[in-house]
N, C-alpha and C. Protein backbone atom coordinates (compact mmCIF):
# COMPACT_ATOMS: atom_id res chain seq x y z
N UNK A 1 5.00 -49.72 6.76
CA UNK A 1 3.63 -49.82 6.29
C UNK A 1 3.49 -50.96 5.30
N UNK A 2 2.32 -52.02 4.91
CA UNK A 2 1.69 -52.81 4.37
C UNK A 2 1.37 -52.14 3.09
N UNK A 3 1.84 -52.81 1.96
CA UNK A 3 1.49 -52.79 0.44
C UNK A 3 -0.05 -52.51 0.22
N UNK A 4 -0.87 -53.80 1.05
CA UNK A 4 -2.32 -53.62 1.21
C UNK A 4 -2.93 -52.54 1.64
N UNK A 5 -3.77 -51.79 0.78
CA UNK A 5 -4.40 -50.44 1.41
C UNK A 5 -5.25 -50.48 2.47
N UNK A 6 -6.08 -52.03 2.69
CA UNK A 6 -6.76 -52.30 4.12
C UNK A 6 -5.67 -51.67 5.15
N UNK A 7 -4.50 -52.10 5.26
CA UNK A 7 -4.16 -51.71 6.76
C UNK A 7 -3.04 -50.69 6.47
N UNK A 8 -3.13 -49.46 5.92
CA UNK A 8 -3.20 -48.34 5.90
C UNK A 8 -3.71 -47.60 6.94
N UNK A 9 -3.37 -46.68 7.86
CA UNK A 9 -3.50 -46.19 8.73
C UNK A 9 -3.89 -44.63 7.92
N UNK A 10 -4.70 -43.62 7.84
CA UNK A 10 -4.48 -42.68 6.83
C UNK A 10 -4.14 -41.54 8.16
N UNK A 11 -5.05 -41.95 9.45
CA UNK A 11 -4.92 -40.93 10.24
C UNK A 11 -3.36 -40.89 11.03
N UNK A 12 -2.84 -41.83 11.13
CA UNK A 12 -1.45 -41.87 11.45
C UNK A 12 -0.60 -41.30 10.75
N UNK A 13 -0.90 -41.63 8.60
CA UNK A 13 -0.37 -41.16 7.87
C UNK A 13 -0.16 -39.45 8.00
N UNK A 14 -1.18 -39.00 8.15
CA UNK A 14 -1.74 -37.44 7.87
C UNK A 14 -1.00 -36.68 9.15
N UNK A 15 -1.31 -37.66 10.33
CA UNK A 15 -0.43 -37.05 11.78
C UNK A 15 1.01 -36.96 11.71
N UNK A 16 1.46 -37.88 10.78
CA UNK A 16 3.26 -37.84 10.13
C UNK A 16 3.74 -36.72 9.60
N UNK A 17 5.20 -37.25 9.22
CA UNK A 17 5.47 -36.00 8.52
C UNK A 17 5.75 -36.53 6.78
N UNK A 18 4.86 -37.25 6.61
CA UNK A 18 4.99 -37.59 5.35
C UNK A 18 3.63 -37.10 4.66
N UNK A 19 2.92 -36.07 5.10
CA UNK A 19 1.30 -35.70 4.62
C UNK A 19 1.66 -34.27 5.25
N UNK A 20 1.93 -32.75 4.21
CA UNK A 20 1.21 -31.57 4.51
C UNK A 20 -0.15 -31.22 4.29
N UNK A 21 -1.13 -31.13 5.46
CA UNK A 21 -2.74 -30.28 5.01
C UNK A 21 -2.33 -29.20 5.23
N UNK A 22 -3.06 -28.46 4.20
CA UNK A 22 -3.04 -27.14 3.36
C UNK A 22 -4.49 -27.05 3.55
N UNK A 23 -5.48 -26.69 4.27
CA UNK A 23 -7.11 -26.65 4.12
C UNK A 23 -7.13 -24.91 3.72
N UNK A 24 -7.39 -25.37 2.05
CA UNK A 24 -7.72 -24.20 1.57
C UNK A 24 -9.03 -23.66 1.29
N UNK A 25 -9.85 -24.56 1.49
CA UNK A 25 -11.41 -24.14 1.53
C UNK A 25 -11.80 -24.59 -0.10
N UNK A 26 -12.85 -23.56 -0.37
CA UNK A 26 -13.30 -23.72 -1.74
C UNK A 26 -12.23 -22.65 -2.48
N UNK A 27 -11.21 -22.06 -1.94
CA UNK A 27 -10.35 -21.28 -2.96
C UNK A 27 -10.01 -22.12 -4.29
N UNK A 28 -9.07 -23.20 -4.56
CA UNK A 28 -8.74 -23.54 -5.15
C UNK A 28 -9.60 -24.01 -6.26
N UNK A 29 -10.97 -23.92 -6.33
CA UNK A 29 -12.43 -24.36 -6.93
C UNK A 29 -12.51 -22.86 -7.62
N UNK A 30 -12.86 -21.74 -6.70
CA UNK A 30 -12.81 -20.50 -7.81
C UNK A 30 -11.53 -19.75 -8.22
N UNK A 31 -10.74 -20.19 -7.75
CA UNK A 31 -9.06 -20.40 -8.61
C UNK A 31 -9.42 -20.73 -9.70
N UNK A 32 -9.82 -22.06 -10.08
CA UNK A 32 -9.41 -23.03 -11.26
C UNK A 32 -10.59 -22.29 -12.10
N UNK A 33 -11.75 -21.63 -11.45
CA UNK A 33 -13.23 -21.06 -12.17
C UNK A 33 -12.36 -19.78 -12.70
N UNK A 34 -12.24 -18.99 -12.49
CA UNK A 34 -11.05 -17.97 -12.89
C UNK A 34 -10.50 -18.70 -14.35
N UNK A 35 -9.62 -19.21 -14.21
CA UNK A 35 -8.81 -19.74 -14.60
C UNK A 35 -9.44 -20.41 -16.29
N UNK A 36 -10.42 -21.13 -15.76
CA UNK A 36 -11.29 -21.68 -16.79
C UNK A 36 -11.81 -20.56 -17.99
N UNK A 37 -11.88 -19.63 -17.15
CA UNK A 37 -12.73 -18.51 -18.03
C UNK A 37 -12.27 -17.14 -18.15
N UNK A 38 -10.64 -17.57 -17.80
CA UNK A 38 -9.23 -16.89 -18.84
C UNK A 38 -9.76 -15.39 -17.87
N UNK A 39 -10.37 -15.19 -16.92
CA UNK A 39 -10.40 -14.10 -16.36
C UNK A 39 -9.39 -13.44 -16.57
N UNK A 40 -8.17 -13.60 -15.57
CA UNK A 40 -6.86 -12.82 -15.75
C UNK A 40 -6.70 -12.50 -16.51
N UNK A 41 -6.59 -13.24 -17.89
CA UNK A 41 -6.19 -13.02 -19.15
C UNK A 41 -6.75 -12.11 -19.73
N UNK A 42 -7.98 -12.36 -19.62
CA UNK A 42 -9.08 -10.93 -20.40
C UNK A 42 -9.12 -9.93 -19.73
N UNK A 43 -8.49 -9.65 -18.42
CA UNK A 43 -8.17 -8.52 -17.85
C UNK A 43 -6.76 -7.26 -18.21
N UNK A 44 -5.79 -8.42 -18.46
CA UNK A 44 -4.19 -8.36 -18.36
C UNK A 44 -4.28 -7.83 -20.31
N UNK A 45 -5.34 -8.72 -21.29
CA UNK A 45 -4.97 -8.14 -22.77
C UNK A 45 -5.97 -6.83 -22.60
N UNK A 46 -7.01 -6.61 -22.10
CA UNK A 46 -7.44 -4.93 -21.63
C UNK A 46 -6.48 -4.03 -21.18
N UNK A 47 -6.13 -4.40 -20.77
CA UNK A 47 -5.27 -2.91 -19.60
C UNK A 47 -4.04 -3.12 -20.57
N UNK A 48 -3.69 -4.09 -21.53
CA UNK A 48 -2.34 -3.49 -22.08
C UNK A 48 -0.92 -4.47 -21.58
N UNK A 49 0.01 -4.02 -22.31
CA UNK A 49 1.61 -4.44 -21.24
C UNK A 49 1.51 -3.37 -20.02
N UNK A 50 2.62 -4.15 -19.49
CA UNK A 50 2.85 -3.96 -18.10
C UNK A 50 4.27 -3.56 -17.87
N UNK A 51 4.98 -2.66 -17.14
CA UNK A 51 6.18 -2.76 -16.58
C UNK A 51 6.67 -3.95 -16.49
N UNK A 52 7.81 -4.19 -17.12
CA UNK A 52 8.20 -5.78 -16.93
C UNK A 52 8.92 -6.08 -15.77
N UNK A 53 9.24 -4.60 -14.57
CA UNK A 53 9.12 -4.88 -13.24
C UNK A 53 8.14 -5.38 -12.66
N UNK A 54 6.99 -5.27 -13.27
CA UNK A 54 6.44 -6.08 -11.80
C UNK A 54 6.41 -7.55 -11.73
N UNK A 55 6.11 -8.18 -10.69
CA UNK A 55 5.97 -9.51 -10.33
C UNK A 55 4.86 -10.17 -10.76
N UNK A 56 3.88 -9.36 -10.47
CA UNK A 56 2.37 -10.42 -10.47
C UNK A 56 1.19 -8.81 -11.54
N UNK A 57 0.57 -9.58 -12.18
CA UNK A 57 0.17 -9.24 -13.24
C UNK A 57 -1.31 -8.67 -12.80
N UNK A 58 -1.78 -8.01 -13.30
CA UNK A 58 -3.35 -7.02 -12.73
C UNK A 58 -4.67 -8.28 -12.47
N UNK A 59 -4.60 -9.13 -13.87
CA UNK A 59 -5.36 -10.03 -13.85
C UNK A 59 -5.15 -11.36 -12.52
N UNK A 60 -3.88 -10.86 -11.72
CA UNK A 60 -3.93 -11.95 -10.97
C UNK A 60 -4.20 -11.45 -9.61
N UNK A 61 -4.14 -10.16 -9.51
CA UNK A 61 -4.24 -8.89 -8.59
C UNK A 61 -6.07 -9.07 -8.51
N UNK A 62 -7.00 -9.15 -9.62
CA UNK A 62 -8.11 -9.21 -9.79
C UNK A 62 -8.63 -11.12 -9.05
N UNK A 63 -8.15 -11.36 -9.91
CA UNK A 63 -8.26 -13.21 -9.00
C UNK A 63 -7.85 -13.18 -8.01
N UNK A 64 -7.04 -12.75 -6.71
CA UNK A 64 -7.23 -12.63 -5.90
C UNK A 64 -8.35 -11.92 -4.40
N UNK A 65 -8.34 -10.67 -5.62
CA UNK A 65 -9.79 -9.71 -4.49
C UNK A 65 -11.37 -10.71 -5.28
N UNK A 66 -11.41 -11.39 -6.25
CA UNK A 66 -12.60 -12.65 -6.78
C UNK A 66 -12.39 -13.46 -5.69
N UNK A 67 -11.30 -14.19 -5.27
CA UNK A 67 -11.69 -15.25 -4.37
C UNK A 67 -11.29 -14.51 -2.78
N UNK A 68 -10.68 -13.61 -2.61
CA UNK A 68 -11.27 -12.58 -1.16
C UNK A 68 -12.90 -12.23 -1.25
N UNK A 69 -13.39 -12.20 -2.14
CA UNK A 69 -14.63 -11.65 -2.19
C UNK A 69 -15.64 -12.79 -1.78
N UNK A 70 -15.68 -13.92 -2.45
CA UNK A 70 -16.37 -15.18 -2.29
C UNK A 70 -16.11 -16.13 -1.08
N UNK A 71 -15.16 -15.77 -0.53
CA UNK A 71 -14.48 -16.57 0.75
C UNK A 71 -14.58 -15.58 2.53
N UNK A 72 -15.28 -14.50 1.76
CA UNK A 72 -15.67 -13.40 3.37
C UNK A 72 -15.63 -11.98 3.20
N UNK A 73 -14.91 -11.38 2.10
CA UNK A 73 -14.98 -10.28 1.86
C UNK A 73 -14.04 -9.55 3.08
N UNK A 74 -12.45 -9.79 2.95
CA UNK A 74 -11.92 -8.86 3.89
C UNK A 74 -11.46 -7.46 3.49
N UNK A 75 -11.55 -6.54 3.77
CA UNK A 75 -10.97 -5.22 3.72
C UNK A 75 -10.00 -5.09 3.07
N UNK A 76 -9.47 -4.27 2.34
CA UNK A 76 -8.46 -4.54 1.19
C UNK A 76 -7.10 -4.19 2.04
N UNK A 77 -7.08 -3.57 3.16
CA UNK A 77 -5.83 -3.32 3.77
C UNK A 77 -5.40 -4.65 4.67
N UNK A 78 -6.34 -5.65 4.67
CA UNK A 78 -5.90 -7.23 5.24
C UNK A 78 -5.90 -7.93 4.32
N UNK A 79 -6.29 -7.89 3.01
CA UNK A 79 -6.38 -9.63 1.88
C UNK A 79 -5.29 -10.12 2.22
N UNK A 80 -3.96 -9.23 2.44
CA UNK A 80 -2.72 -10.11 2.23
C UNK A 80 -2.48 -10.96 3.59
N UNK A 81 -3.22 -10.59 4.32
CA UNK A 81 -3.29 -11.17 6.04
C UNK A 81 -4.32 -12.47 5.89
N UNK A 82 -5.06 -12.40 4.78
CA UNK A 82 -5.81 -13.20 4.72
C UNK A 82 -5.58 -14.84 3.45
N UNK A 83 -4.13 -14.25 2.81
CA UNK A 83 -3.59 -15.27 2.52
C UNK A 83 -1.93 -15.73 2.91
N UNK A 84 -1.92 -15.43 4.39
CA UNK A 84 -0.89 -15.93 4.67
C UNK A 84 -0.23 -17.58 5.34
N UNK A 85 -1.75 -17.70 5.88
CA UNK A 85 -1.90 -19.20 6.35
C UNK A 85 -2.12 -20.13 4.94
N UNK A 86 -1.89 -19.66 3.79
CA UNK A 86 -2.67 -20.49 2.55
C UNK A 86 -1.40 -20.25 1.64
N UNK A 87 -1.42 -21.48 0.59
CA UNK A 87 -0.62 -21.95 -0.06
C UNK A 87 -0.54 -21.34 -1.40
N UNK A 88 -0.11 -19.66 -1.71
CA UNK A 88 -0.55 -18.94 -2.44
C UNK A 88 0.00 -19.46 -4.26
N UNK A 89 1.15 -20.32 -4.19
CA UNK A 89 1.32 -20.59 -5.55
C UNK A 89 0.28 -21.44 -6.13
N UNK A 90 -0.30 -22.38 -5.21
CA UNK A 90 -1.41 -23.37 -5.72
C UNK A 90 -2.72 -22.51 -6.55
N UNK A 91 -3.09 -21.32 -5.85
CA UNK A 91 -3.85 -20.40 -6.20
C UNK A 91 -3.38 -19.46 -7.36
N UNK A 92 -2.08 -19.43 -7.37
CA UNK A 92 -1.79 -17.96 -8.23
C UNK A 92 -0.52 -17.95 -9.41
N UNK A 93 0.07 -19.37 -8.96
CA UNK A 93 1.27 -19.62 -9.97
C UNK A 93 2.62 -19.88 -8.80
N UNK A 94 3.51 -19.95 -9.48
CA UNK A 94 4.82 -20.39 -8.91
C UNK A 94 5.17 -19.23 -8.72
N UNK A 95 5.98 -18.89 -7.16
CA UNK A 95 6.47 -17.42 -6.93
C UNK A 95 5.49 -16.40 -6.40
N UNK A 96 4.40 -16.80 -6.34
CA UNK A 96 3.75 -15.74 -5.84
C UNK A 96 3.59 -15.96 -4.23
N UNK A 97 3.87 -14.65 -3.69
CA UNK A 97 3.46 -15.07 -2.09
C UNK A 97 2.45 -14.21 -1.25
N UNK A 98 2.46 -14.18 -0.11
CA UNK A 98 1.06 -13.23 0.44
C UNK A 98 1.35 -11.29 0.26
N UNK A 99 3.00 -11.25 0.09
CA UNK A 99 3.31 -10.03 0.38
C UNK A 99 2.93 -9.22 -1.08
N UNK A 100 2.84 -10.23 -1.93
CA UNK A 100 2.32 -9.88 -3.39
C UNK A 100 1.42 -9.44 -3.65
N UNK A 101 0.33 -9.99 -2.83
CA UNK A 101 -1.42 -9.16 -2.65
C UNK A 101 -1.43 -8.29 -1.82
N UNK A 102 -0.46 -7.28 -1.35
CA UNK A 102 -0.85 -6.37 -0.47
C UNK A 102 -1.76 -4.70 -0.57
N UNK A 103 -2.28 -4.15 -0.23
CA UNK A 103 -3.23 -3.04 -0.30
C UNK A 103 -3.03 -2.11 -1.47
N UNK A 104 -1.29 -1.98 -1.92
CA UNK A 104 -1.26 -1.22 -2.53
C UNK A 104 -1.10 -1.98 -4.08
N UNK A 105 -0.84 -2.86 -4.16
CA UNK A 105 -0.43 -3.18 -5.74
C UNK A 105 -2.36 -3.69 -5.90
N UNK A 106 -3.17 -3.88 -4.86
CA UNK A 106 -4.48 -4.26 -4.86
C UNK A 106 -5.13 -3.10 -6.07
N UNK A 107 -4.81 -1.97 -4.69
CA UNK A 107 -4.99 -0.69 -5.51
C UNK A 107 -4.73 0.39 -6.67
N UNK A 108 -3.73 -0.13 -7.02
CA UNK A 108 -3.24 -0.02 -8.17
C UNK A 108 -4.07 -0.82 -9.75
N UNK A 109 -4.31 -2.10 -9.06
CA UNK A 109 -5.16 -3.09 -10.15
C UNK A 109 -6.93 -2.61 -10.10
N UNK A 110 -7.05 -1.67 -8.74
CA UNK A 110 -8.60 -1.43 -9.22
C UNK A 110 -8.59 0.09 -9.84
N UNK A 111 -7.47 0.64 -9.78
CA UNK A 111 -6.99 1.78 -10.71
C UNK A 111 -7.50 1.28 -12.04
N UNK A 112 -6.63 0.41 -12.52
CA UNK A 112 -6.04 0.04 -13.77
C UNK A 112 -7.93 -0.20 -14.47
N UNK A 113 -8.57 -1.13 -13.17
CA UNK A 113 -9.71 -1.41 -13.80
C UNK A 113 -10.81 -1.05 -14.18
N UNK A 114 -10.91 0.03 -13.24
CA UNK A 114 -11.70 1.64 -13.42
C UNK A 114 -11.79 1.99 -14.67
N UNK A 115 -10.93 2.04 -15.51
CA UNK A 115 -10.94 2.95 -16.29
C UNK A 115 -11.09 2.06 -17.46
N UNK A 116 -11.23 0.65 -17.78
CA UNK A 116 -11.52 -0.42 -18.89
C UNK A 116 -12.68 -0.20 -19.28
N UNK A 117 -13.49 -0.43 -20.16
CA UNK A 117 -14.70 -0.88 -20.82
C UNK A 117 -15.03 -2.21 -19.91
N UNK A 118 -15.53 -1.92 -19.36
CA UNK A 118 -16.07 -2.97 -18.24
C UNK A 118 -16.89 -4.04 -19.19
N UNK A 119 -17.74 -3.40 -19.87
CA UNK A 119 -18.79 -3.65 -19.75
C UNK A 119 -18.29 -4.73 -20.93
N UNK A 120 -17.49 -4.52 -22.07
CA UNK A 120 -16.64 -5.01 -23.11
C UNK A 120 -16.32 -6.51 -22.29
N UNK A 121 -15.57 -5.96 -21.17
CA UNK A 121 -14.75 -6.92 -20.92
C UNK A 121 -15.80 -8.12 -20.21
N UNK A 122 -17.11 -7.31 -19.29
CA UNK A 122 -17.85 -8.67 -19.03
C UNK A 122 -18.63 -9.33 -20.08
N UNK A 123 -19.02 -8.89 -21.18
CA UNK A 123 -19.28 -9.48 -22.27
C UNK A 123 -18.56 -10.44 -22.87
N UNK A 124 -17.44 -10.56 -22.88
CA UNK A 124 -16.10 -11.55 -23.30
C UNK A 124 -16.04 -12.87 -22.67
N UNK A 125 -16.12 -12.61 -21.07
CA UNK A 125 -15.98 -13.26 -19.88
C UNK A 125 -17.12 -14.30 -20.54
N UNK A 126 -18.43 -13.37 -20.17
CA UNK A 126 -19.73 -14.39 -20.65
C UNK A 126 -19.91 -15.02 -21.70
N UNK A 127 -19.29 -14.91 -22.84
CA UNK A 127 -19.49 -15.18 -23.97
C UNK A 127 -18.01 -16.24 -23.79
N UNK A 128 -16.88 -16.31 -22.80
CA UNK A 128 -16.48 -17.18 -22.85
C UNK A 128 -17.06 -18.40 -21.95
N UNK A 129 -17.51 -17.99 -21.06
CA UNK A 129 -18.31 -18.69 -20.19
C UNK A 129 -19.26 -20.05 -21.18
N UNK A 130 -20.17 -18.75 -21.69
CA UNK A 130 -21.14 -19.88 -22.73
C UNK A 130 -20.68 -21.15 -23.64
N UNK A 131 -19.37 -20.38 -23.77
CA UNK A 131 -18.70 -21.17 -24.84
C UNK A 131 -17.82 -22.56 -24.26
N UNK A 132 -17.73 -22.29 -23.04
CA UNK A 132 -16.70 -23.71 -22.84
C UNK A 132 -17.22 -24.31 -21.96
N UNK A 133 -19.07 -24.15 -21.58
CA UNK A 133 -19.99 -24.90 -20.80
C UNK A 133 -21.28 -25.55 -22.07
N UNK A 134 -20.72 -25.16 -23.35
CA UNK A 134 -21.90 -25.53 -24.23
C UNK A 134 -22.94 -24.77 -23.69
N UNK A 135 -23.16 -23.98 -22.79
CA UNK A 135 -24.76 -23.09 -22.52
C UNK A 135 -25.44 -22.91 -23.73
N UNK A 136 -26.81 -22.94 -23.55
CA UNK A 136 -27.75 -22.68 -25.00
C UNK A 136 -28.62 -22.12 -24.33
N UNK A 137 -28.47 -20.97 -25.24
CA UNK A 137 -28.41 -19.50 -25.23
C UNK A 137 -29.92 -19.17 -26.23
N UNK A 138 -31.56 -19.04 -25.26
CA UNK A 138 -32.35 -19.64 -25.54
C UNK A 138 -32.87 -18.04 -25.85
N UNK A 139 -32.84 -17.27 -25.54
CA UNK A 139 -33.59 -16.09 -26.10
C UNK A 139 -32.36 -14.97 -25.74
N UNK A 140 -32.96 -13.63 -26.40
CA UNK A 140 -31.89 -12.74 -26.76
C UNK A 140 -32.47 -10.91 -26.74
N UNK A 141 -32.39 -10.44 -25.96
CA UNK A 141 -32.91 -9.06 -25.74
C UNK A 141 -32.16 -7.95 -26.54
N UNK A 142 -33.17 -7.35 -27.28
CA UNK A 142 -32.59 -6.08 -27.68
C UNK A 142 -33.89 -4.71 -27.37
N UNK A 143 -32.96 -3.47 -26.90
CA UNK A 143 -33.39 -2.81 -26.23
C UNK A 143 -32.79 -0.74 -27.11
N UNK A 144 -33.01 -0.36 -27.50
CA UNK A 144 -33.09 0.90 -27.97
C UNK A 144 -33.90 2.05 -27.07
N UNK A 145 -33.22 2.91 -26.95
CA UNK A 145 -33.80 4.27 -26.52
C UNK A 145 -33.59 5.57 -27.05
N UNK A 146 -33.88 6.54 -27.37
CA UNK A 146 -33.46 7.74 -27.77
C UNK A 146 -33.60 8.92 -26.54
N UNK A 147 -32.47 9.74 -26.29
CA UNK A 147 -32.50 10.57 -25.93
C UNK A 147 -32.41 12.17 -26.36
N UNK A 148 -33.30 13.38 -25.70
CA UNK A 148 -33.47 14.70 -26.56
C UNK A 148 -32.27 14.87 -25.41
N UNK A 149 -31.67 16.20 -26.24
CA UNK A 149 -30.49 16.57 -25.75
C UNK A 149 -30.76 17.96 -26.61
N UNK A 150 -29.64 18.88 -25.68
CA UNK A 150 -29.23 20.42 -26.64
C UNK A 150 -27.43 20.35 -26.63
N UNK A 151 -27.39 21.40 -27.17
CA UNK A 151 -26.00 21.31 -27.19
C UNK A 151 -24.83 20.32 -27.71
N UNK A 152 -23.46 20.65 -27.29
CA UNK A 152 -22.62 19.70 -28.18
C UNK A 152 -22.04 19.11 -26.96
N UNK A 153 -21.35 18.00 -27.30
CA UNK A 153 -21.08 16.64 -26.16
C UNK A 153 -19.62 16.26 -26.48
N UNK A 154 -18.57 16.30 -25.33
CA UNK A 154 -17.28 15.27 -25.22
C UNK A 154 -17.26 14.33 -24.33
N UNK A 155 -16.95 13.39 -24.70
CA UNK A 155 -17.10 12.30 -23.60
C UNK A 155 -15.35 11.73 -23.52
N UNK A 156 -14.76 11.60 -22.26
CA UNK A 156 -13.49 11.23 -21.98
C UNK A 156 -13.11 10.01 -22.50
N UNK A 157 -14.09 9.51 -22.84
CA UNK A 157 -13.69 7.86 -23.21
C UNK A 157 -13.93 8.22 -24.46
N UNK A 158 -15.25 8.63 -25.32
CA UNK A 158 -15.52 8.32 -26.63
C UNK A 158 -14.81 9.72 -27.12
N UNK A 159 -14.46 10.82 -26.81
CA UNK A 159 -14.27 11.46 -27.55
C UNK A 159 -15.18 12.85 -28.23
N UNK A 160 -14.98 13.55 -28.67
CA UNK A 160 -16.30 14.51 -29.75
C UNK A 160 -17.24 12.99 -30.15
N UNK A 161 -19.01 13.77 -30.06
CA UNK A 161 -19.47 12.71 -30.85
C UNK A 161 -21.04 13.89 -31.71
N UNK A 162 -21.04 13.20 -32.41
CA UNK A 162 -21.94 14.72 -33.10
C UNK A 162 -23.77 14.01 -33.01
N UNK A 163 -24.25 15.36 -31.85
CA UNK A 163 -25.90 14.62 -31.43
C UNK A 163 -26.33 15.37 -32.53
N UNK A 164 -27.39 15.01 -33.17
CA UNK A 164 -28.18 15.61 -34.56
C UNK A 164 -29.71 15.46 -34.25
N UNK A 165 -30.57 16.17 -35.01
CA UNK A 165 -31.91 15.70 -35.02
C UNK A 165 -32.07 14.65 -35.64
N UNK A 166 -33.63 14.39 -35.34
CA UNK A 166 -34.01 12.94 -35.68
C UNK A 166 -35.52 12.94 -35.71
N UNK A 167 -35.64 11.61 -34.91
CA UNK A 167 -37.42 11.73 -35.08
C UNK A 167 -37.35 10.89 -33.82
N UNK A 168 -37.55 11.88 -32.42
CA UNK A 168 -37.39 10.87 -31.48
C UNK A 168 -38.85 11.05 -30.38
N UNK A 169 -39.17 9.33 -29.67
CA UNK A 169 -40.53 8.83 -29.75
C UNK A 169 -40.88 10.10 -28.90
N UNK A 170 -40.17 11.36 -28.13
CA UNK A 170 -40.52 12.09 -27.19
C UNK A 170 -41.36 13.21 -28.41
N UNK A 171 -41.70 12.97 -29.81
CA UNK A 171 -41.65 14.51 -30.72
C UNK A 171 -41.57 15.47 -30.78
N UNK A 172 -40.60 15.44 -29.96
CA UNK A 172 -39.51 16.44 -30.11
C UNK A 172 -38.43 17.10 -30.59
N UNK A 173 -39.32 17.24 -32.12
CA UNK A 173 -38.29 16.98 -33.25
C UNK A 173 -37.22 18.38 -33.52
N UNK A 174 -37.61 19.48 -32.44
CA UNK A 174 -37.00 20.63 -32.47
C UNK A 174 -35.33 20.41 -31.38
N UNK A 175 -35.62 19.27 -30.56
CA UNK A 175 -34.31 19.04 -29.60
C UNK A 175 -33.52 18.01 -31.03
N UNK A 176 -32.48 18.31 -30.40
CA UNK A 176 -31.14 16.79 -30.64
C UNK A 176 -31.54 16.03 -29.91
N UNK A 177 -30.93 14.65 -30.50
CA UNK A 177 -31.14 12.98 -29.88
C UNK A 177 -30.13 12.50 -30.34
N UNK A 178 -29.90 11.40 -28.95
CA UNK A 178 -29.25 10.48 -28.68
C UNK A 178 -29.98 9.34 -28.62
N UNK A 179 -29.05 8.40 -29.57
CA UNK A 179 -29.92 6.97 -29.44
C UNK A 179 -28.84 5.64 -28.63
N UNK A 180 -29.59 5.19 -27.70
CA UNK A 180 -29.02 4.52 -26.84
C UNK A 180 -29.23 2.52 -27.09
N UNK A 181 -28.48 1.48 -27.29
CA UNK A 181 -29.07 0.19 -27.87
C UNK A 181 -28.36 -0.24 -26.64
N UNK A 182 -28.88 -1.93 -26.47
CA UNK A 182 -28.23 -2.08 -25.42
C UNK A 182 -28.31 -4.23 -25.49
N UNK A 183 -27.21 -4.63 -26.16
CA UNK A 183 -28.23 -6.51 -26.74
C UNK A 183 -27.66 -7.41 -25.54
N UNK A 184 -28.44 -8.31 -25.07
CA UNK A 184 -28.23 -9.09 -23.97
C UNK A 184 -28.35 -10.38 -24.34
């Protein structure tokens, strides 16, 4: 071949064996979007340590069913069928391969995720989002409700929580209330 890039052949090049295509689609775009906005990460410091048996980490278990989801949405008992033609370290790190995303360690990571403060954790996401796109963040919702209630309340996540009277807009000042806020 010629120094000069005019007579460069690219389609000869690419037909060689000096050019692997890898046509990964737009994966590697919401890979790096992931990635940008520490998804995994804010998944993996939620849920805690991990068995230092395993291989591949919840947050990467989650970036995988994100870009199964955006790329066709396959059935969770094929994702791993669905990255076997594809170049899974480019996507997921060094060492990782298709047998790594399979149904059950899938399921295991939407275990794990079930049971997070979701709502915590998409707040983080967004608020990292805003933060490393400069977004300006032009108005701001806040939202309150009260609820009448009887009786006493455990909640699995929060625990005992003690409902009391109040002065709530239903005047119904003979029930208990719960007051509900909610800022966007």
């Amino acid at each position: 071949m010629s120094s000069n890039c005019e007579d460069i052949d690219y389609e000869e090049m690419v037909a060689s064996e000096y050019v692997e295509v890898n046509n990964l689609g737009m994966r590697p775009v919401i890979s790096a979007m992931c990635d940008v906005l520490n998804i995994p990460e804010f998944i993996d410091r939620f849920i805690g340590p991990l068995d230092p048996r395993v291989k591949i980490s919840i947050g990467i278990l989650i970036k995988a069913m994100i870009i199964n989801i955006l790329m066709g949405r396959t059935p969770l008992v094929h994702v791993e069928n669905t990255f076997l033609q594809l170049e899974c370290e480019i996507l997921f790190g060094k060492g990782i391969n298709p047998s790594d995303l399979n149904d059950d360690r899938l399921g295991d990571a939407f275990e794990k995720l079930g049971v997070l403060d979701y709502y915590k954790l998409y707040s983080e996401i967004c608020m990292k989002a805003i933060d490393t796109h400069n977004a300006k963040v032009e108005g701001v919702h806040v939202d309150t409700t009260n609820i009448s209630l009887q009786g006493s309340y455990t909640d699995p996540v929060l625990g005992s929580f003690d409902v009391t009277f109040g002065d709530p807009k239903s005047k119904r000042k003979d029930l208990k209330q719960a007051n509900i806020g909610l800022f966007v």
